[in-house]
Protein backbone atom coordinates (compact mmCIF):
# COMPACT_ATOMS: atom_id res chain seq x y z
CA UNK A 1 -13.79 60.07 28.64
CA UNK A 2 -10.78 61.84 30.62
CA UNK A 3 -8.75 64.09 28.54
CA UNK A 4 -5.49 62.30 28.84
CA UNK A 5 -7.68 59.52 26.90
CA UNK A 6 -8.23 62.01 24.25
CA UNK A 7 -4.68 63.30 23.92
CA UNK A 8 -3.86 59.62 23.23
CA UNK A 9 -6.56 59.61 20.87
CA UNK A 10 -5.49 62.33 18.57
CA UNK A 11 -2.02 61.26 18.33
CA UNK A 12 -2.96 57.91 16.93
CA UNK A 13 -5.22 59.71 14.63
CA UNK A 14 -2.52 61.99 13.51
CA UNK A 15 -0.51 59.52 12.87
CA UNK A 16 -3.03 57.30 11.10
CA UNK A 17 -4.40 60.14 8.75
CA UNK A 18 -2.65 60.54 5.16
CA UNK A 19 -3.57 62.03 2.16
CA UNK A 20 -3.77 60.92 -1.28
CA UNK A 21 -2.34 63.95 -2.77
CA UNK A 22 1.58 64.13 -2.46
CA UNK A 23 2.18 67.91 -1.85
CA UNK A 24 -0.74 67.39 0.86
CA UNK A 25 1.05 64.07 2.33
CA UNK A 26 4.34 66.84 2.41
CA UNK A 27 2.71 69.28 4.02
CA UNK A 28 1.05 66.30 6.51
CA UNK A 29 4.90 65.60 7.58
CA UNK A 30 6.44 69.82 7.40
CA UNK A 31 3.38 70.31 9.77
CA UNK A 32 4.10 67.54 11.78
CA UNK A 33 7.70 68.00 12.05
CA UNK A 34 7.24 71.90 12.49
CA UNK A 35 4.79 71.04 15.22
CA UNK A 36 7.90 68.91 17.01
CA UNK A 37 10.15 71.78 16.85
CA UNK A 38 7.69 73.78 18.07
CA UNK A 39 6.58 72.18 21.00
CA UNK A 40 10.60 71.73 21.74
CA UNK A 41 10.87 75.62 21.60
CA UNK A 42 8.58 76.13 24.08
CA UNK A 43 9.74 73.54 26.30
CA UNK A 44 12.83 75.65 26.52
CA UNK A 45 11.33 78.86 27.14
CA UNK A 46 9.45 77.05 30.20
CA UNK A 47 12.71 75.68 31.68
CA UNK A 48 14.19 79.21 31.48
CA UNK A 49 11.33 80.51 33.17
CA UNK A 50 11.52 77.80 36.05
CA UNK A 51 15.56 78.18 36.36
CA UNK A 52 15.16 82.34 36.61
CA UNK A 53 12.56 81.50 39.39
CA UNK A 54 14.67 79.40 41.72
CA UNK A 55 17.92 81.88 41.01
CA UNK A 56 15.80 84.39 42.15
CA UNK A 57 15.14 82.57 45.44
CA UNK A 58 19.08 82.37 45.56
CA UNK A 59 20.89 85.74 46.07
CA UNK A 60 23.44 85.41 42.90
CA UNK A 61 21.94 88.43 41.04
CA UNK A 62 24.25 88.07 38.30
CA UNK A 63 23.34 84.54 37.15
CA UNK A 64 20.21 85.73 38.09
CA UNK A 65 20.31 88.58 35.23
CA UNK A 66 21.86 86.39 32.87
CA UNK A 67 19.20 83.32 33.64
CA UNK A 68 16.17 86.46 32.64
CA UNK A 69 18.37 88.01 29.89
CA UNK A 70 18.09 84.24 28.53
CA UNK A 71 14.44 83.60 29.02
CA UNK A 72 13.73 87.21 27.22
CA UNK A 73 15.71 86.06 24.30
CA UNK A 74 13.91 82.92 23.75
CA UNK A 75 10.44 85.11 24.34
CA UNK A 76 11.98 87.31 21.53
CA UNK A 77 13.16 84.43 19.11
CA UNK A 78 9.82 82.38 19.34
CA UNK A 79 7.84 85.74 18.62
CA UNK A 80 9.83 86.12 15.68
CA UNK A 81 9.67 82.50 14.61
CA UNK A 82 6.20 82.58 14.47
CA UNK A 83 6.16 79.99 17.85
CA UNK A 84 4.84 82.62 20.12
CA UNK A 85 2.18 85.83 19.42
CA UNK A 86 3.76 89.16 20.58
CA UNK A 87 1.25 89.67 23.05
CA UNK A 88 1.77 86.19 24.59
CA UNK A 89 5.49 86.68 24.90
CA UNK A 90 4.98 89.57 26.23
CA UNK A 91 2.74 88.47 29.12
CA UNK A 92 5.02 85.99 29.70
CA UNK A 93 8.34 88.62 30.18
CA UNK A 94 6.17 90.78 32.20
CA UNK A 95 4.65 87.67 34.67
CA UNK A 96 8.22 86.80 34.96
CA UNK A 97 9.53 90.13 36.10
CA UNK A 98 6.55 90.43 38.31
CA UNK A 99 7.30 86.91 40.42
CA UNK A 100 10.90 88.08 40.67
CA UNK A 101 9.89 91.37 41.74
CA UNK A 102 7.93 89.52 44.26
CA UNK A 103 10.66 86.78 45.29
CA UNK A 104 13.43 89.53 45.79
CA UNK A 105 11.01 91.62 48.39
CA UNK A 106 10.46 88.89 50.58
């Protein structure tokens, strides 16, 4: 089986899957809407990441600033949502800086 096959897979089995017990079929649809919101989150933090990238291929350093000021925020707000671990946020700030470190020398 190919893994897209299995992503497939575990959706319809999430969605098929209920309990009998109704704080547990609750906490089936908090998780599942949590989950949503979640995923949504981090969507966001990857399009900031992508839009300080291509700014710093551009030479506007002041949208550039504001663009990583942005993506550091959302790094910051997922950590303390829970979204994110501290250590992965970080990594991700400090990648960041690096390729823009990198972009700007060339």
């Amino acid at each position: 089986m190919c893994p897209a096959s299995l992503t497939g897979r575990k959706s319809k089995e999430r969605q098929n899957k209920m309990a009998n017990i109704k704080s547990a079929k609750k906490r089936v649809l908090i998780a599942e809407r949590n989950r949503v919101r979640n995923v949504a989150f981090k969507t966001s933090i990857k399009t900031a990441v992508k839009k300080v990238l291509e700014l710093a291929k551009a030479d506007d350093k002041e949208a550039l600033n504001t663009a990583m000021s942005r993506a550091y925020q959302l790094c910051d707000k997922a950590v303390s949502k829970g979204i994110l671990h501290k250590n992965t946020a970080a990594r991700k700030k400090s990648r960041l800086t690096k390729a823009v470190n990198k972009l700007q020398a060339k």
